[in-house]
PDB file of N, CA and C in Angstrom:
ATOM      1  N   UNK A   1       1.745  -0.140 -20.921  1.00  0.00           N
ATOM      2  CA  UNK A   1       0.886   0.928 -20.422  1.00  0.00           C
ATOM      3  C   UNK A   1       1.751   2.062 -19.914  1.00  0.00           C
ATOM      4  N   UNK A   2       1.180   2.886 -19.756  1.00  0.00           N
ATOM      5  CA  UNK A   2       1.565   4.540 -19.029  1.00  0.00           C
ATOM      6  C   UNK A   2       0.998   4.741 -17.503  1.00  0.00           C
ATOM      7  N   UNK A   3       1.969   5.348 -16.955  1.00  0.00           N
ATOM      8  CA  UNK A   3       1.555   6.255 -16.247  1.00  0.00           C
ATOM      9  C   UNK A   3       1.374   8.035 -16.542  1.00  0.00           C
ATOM     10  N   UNK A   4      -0.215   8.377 -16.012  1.00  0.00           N
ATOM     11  CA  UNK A   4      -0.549   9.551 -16.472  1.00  0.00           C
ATOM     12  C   UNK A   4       0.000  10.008 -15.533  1.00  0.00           C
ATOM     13  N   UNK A   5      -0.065  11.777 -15.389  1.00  0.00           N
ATOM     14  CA  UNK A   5       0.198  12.956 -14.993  1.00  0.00           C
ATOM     15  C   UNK A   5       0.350  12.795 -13.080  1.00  0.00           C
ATOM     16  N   UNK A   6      -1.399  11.871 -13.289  1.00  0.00           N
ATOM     17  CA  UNK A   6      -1.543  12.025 -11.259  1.00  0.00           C
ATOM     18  C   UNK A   6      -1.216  10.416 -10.635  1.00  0.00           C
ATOM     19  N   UNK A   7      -0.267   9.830 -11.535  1.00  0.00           N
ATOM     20  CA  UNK A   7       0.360   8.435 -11.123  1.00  0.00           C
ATOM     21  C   UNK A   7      -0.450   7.361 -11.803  1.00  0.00           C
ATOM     22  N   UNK A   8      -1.855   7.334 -12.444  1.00  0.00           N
ATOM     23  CA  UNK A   8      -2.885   6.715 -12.617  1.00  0.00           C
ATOM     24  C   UNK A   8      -2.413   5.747 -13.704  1.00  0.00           C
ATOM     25  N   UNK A   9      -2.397   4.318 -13.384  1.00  0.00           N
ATOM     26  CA  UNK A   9      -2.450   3.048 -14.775  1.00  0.00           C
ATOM     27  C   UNK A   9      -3.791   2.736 -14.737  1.00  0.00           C
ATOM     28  N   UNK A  10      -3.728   2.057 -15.988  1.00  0.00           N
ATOM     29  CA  UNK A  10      -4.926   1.074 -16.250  1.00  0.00           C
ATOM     30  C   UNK A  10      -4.679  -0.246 -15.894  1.00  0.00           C
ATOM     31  N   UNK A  11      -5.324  -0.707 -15.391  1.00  0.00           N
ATOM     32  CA  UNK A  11      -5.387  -2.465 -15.221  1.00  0.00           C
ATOM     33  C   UNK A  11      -5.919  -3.228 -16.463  1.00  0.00           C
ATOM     34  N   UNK A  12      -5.135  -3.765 -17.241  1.00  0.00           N
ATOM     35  CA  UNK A  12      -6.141  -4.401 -18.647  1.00  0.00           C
ATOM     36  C   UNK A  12      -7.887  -5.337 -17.806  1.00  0.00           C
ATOM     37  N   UNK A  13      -8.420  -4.979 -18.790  1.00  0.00           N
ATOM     38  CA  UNK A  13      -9.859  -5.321 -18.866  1.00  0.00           C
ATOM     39  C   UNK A  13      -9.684  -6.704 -18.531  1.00  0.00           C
ATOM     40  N   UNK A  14      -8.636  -7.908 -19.116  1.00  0.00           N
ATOM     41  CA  UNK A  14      -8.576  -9.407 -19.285  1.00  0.00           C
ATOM     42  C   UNK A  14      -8.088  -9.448 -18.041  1.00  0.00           C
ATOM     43  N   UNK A  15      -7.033  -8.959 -17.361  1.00  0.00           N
ATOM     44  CA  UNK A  15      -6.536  -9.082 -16.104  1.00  0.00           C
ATOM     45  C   UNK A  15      -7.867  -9.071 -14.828  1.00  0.00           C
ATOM     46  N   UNK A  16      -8.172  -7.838 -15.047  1.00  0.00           N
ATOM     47  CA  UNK A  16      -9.471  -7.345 -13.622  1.00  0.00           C
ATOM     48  C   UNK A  16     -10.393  -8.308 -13.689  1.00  0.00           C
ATOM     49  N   UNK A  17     -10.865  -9.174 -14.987  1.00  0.00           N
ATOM     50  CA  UNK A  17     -11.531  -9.935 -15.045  1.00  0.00           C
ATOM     51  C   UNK A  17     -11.535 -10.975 -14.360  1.00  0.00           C
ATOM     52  N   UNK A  18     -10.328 -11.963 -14.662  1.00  0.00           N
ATOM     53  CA  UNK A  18      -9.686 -12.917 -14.720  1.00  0.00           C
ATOM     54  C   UNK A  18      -9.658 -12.914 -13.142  1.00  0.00           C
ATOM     55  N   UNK A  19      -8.970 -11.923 -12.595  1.00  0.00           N
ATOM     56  CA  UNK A  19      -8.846 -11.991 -11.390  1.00  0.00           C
ATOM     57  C   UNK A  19      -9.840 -11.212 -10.412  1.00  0.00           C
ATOM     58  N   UNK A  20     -11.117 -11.164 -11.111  1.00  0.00           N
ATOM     59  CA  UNK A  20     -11.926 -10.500 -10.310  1.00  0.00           C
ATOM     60  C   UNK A  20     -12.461  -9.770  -9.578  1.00  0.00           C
ATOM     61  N   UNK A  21     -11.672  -8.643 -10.378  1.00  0.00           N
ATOM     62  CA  UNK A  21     -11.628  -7.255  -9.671  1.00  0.00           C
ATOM     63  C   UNK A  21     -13.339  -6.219 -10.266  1.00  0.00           C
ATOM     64  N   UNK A  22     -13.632  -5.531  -9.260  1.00  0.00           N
ATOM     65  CA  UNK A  22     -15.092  -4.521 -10.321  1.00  0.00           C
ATOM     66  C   UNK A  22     -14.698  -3.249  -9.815  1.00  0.00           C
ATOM     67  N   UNK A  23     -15.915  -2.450 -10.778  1.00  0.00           N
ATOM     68  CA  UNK A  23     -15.418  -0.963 -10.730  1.00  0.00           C
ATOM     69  C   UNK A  23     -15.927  -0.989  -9.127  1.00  0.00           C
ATOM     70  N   UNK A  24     -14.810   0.198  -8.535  1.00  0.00           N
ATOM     71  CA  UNK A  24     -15.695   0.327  -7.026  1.00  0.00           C
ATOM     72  C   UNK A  24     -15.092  -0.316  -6.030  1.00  0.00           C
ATOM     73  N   UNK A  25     -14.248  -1.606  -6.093  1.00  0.00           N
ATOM     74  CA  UNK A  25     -13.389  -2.447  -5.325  1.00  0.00           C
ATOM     75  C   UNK A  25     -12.188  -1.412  -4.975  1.00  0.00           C
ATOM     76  N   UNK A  26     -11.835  -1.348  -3.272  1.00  0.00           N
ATOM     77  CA  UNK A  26     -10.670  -0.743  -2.506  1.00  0.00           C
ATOM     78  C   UNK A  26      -9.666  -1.341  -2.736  1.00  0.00           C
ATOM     79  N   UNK A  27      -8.225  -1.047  -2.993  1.00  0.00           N
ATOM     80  CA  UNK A  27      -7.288  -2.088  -3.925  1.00  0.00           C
ATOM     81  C   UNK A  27      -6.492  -0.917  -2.512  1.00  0.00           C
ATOM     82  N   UNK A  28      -5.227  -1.675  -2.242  1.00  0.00           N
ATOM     83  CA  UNK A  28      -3.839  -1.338  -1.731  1.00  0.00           C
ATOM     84  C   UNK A  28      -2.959  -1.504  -2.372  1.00  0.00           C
ATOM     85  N   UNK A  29      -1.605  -0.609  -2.792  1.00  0.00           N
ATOM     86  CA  UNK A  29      -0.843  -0.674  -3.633  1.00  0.00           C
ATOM     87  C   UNK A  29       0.593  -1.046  -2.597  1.00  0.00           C
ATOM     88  N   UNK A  30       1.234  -1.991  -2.844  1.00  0.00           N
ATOM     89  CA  UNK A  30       2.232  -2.270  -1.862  1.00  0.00           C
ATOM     90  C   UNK A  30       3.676  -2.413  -2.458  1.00  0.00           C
ATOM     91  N   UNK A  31       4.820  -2.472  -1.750  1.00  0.00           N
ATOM     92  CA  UNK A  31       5.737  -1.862  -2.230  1.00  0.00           C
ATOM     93  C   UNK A  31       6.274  -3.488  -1.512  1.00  0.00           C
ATOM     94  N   UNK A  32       6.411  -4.503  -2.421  1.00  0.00           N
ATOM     95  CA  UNK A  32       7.309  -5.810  -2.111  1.00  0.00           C
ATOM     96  C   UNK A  32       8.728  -6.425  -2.752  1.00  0.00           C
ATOM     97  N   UNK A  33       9.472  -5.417  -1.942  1.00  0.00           N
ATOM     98  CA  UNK A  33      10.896  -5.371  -2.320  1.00  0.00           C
ATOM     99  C   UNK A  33      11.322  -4.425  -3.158  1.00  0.00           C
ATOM    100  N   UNK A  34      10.724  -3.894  -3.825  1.00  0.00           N
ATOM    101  CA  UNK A  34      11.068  -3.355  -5.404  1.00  0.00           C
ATOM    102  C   UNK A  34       9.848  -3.262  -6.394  1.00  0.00           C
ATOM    103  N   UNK A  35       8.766  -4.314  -5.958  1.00  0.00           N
ATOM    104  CA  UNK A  35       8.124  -4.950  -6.875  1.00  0.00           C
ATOM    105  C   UNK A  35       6.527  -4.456  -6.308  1.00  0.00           C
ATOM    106  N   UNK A  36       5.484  -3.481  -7.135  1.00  0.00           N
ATOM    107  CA  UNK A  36       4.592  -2.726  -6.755  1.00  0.00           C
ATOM    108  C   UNK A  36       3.484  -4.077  -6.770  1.00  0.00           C
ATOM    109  N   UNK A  37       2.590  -4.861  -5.678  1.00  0.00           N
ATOM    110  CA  UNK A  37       1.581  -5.319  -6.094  1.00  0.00           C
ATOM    111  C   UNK A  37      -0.442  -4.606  -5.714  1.00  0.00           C
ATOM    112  N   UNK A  38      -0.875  -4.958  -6.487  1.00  0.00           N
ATOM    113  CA  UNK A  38      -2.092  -4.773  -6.125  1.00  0.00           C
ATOM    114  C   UNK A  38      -3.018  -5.571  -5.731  1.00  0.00           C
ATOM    115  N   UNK A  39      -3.813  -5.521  -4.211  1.00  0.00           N
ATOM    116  CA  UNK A  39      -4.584  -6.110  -3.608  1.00  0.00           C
ATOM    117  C   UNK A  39      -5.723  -5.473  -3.448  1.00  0.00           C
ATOM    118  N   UNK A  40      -6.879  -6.705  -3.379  1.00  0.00           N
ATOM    119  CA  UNK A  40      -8.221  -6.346  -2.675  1.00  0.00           C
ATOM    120  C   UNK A  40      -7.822  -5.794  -0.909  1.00  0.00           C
ATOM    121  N   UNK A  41      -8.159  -4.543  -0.893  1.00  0.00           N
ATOM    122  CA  UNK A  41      -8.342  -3.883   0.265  1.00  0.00           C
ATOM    123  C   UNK A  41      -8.649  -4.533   1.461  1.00  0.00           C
ATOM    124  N   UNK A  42     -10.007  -5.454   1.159  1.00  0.00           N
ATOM    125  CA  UNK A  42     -10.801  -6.118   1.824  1.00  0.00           C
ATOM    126  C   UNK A  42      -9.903  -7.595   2.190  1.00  0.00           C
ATOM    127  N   UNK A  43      -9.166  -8.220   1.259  1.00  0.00           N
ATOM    128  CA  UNK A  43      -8.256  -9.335   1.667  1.00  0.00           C
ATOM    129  C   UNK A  43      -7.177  -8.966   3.050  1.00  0.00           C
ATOM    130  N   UNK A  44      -6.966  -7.193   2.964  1.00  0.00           N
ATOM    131  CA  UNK A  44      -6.200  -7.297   4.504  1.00  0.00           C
ATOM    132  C   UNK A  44      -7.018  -7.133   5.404  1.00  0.00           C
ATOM    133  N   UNK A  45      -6.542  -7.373   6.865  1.00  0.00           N
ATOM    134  CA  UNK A  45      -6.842  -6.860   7.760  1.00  0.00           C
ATOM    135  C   UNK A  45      -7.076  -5.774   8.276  1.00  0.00           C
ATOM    136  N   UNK A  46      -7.698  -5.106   9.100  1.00  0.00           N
ATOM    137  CA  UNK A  46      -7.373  -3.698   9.223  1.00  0.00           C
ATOM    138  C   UNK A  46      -6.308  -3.022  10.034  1.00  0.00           C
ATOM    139  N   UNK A  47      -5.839  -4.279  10.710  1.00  0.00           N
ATOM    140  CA  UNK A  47      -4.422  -3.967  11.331  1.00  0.00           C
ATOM    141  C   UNK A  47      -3.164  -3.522  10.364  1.00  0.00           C
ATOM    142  N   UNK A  48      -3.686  -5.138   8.922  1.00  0.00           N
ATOM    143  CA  UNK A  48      -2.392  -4.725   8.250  1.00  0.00           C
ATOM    144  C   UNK A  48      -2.595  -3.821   7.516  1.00  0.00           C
ATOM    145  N   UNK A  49      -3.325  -3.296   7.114  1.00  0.00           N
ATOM    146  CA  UNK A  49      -4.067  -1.895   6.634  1.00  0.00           C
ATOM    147  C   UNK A  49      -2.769  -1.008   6.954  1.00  0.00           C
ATOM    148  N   UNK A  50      -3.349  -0.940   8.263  1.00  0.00           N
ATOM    149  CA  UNK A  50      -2.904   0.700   9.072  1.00  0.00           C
ATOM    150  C   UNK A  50      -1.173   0.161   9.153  1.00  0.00           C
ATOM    151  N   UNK A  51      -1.022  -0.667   9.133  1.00  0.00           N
ATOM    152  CA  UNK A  51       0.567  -1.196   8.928  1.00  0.00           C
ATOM    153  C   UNK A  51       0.991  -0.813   7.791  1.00  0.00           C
ATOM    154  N   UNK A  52       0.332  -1.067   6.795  1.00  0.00           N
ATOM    155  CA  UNK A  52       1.225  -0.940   5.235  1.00  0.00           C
ATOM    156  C   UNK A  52       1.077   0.948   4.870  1.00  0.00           C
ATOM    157  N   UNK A  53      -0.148   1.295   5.315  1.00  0.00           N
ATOM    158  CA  UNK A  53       0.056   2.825   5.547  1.00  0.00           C
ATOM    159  C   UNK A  53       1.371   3.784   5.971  1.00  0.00           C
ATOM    160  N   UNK A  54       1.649   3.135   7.469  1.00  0.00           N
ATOM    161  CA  UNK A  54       2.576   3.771   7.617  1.00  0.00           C
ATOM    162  C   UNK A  54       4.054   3.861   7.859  1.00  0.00           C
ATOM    163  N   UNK A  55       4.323   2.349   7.153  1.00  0.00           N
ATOM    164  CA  UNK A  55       5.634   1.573   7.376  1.00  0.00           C
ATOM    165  C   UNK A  55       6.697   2.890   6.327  1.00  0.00           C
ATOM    166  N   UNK A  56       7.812   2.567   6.743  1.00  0.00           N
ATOM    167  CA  UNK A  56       8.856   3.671   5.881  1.00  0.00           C
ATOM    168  C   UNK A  56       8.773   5.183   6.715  1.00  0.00           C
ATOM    169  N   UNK A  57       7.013   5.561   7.258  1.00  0.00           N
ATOM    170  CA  UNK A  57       7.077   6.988   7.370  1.00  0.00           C
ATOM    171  C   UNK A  57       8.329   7.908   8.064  1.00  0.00           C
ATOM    172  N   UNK A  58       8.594   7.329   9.386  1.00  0.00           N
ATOM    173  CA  UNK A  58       9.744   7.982  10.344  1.00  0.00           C
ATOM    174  C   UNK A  58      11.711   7.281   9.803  1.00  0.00           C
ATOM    175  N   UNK A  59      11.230   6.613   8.413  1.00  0.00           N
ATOM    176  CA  UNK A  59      13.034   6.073   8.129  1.00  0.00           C
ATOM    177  C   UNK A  59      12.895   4.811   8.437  1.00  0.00           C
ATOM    178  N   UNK A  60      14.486   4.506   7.817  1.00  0.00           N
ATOM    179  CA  UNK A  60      14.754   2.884   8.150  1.00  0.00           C
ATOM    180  C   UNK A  60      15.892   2.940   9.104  1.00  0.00           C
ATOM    181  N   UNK A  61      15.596   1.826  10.304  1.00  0.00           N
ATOM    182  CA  UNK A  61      16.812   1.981  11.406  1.00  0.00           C
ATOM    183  C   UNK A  61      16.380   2.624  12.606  1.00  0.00           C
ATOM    184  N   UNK A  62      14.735   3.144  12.934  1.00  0.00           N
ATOM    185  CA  UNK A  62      14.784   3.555  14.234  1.00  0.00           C
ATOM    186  C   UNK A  62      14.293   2.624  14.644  1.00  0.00           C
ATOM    187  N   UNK A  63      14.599   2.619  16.547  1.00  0.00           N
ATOM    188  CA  UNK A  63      14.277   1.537  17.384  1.00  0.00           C
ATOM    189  C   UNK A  63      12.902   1.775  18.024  1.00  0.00           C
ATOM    190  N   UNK A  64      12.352   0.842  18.650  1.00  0.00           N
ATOM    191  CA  UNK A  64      10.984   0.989  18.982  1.00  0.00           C
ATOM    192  C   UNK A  64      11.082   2.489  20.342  1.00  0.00           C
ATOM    193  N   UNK A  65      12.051   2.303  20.913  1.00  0.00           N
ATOM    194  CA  UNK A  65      12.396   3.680  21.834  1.00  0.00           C
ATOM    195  C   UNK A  65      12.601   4.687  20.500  1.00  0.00           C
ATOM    196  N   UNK A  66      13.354   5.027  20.444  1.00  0.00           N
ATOM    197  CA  UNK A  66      13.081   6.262  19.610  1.00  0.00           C
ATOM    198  C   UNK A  66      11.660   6.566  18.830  1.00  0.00           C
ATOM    199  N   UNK A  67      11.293   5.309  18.110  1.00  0.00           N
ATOM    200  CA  UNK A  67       9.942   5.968  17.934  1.00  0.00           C
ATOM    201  C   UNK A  67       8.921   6.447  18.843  1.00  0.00           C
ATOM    202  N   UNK A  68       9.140   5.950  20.257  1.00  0.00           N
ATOM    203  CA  UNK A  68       8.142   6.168  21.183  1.00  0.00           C
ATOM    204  C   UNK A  68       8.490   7.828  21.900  1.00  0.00           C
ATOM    205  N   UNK A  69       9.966   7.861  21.239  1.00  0.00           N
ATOM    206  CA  UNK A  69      10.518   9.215  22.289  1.00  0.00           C
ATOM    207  C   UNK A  69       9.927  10.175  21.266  1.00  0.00           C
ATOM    208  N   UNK A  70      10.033   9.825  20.157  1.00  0.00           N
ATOM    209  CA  UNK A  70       9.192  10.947  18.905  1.00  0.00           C
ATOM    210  C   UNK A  70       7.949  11.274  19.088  1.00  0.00           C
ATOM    211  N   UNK A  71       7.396   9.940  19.017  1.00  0.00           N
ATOM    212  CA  UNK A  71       5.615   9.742  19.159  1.00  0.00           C
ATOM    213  C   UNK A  71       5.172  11.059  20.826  1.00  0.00           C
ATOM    214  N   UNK A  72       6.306  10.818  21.875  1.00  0.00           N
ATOM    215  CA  UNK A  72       5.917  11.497  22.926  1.00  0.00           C
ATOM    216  C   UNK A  72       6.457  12.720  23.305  1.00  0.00           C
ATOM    217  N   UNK A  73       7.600  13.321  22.106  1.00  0.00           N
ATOM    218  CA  UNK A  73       8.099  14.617  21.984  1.00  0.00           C
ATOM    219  C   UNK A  73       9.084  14.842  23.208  1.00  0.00           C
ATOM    220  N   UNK A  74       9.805  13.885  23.227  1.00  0.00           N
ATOM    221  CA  UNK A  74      11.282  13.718  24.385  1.00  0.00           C
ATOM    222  C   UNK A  74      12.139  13.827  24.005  1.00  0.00           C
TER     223      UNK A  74
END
């Protein structure tokens, strides 16, 4: 398969089936190691939701202080 223009694949028809995916289902695209998988939305939490959202955003290597000195503009 391809990726089009705005990142977009197809999932084969036998796959979505098989594994029970329908049109309309919230999928998360996750980044495990190297290796892109796709999940039912609904299988995470909404904690890990908002986790897999914004992991990477501020770099790799800051400490929970520095993010908090960012988060509070110190």
């Amino acid at each position: 398969m391809r990726m089009n223009s705005k990142g977009q694949v197809t999932i084969p028809a036998e796959l979505r089936h098989r594994l029970g995916f329908a049109t309309g289902d919230e999928v998360e695209v996750i980044d495990d190691g190297g290796t892109l998988r796709i999940v039912r939305a609904q299988d995470l939490t909404r904690g890990q939701q908002a986790v897999r959202r914004v992991r990477g955003i501020l770099g790799p290597g800051r400490t929970t202080t520095e993010v908090m000195e960012l988060t509070r503009g110190e």
